[in-house]
C-alpha atoms as a PDB file:
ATOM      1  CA  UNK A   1      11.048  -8.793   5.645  1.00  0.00           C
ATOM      2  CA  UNK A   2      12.507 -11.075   8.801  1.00  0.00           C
ATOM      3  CA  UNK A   3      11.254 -14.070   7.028  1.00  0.00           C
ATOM      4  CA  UNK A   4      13.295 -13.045   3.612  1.00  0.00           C
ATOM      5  CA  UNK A   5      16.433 -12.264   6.146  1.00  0.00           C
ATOM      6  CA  UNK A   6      15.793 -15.625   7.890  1.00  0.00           C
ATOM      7  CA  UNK A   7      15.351 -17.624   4.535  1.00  0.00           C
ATOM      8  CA  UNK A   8      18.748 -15.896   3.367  1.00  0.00           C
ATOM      9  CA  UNK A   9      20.443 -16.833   6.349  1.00  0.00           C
ATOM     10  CA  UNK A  10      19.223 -20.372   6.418  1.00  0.00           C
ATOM     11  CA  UNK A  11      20.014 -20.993   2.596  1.00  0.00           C
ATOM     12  CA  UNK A  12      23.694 -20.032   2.951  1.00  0.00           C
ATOM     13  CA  UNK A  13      24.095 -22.664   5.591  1.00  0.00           C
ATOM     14  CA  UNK A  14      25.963 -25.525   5.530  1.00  0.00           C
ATOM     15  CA  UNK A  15      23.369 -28.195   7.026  1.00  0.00           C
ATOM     16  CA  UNK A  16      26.005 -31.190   7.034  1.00  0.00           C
ATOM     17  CA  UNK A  17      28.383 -28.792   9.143  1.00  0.00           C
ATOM     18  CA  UNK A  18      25.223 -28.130  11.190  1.00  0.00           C
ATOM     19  CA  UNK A  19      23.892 -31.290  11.430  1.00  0.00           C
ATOM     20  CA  UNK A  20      27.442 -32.511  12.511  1.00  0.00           C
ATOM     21  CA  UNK A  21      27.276 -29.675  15.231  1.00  0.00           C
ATOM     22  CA  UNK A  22      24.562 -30.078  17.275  1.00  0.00           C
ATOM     23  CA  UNK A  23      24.849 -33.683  17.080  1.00  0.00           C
ATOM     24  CA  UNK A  24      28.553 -33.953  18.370  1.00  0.00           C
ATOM     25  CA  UNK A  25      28.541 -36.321  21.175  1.00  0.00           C
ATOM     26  CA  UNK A  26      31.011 -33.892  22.925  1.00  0.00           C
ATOM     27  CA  UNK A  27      28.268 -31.022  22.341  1.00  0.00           C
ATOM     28  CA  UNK A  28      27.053 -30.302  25.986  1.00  0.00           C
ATOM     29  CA  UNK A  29      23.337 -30.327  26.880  1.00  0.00           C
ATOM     30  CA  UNK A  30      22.976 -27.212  28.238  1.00  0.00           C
ATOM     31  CA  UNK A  31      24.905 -25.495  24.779  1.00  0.00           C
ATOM     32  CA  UNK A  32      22.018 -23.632  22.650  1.00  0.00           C
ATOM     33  CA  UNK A  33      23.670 -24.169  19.466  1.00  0.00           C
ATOM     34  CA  UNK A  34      24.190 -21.403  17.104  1.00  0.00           C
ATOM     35  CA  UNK A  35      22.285 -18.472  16.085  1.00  0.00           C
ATOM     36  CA  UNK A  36      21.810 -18.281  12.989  1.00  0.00           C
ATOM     37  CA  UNK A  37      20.987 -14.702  11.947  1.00  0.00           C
ATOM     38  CA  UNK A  38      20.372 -11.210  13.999  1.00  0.00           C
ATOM     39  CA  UNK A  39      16.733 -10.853  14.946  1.00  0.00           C
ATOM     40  CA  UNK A  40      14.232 -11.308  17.630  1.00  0.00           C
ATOM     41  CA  UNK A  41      11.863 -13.855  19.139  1.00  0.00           C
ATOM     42  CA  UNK A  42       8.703 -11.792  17.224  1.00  0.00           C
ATOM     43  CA  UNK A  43      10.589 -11.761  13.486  1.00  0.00           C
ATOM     44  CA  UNK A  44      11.264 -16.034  14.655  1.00  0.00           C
ATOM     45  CA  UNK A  45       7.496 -16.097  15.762  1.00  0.00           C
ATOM     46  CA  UNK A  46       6.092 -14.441  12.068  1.00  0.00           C
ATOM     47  CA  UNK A  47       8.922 -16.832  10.390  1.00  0.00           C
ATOM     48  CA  UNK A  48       7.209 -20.243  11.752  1.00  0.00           C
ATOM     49  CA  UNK A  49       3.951 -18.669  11.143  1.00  0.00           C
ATOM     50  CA  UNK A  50       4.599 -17.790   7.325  1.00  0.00           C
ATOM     51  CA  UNK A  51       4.148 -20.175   4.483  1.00  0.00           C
ATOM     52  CA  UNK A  52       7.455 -18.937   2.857  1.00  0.00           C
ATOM     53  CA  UNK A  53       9.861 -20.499   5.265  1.00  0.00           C
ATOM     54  CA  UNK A  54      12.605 -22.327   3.489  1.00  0.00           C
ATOM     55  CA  UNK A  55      13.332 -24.547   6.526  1.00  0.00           C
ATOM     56  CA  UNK A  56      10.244 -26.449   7.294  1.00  0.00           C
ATOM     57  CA  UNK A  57       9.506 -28.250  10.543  1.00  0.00           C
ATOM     58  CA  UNK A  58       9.336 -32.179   9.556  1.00  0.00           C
ATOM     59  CA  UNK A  59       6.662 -32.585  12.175  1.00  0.00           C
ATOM     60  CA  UNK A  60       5.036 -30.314   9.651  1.00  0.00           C
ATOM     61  CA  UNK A  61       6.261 -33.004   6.400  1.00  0.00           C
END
């Protein structure tokens, strides 16, 4: 279920928006970013453990 709500969440992003965020040269170091949907470190844990992710890791490519 997380990984679904994650997937959903990631899909209706806008990467080149993202991509343009958190690689502003005005971004600060210590800024975390974004987050990108409502749930906890477990449902992120079973999300980079499941083979149905829609964002993959590219050391993972």
């Amino acid at each position: 279920m997380a990984t679904r709500r994650i997937n959903r969440s990631i899909q209706a992003l806008d990467m080149e928006t993202v991509k343009r965020y958190l690689n502003a040269p005005t971004r600060r170091e210590d800024d975390p970013g974004f987050e990108v949907c409502q749930s906890t470190k477990d449902d992120w844990d079973r999300y980079v453990l499941s083979e149905n992710q829609a964002l993959h890791s590219r050391a993972m490519m």
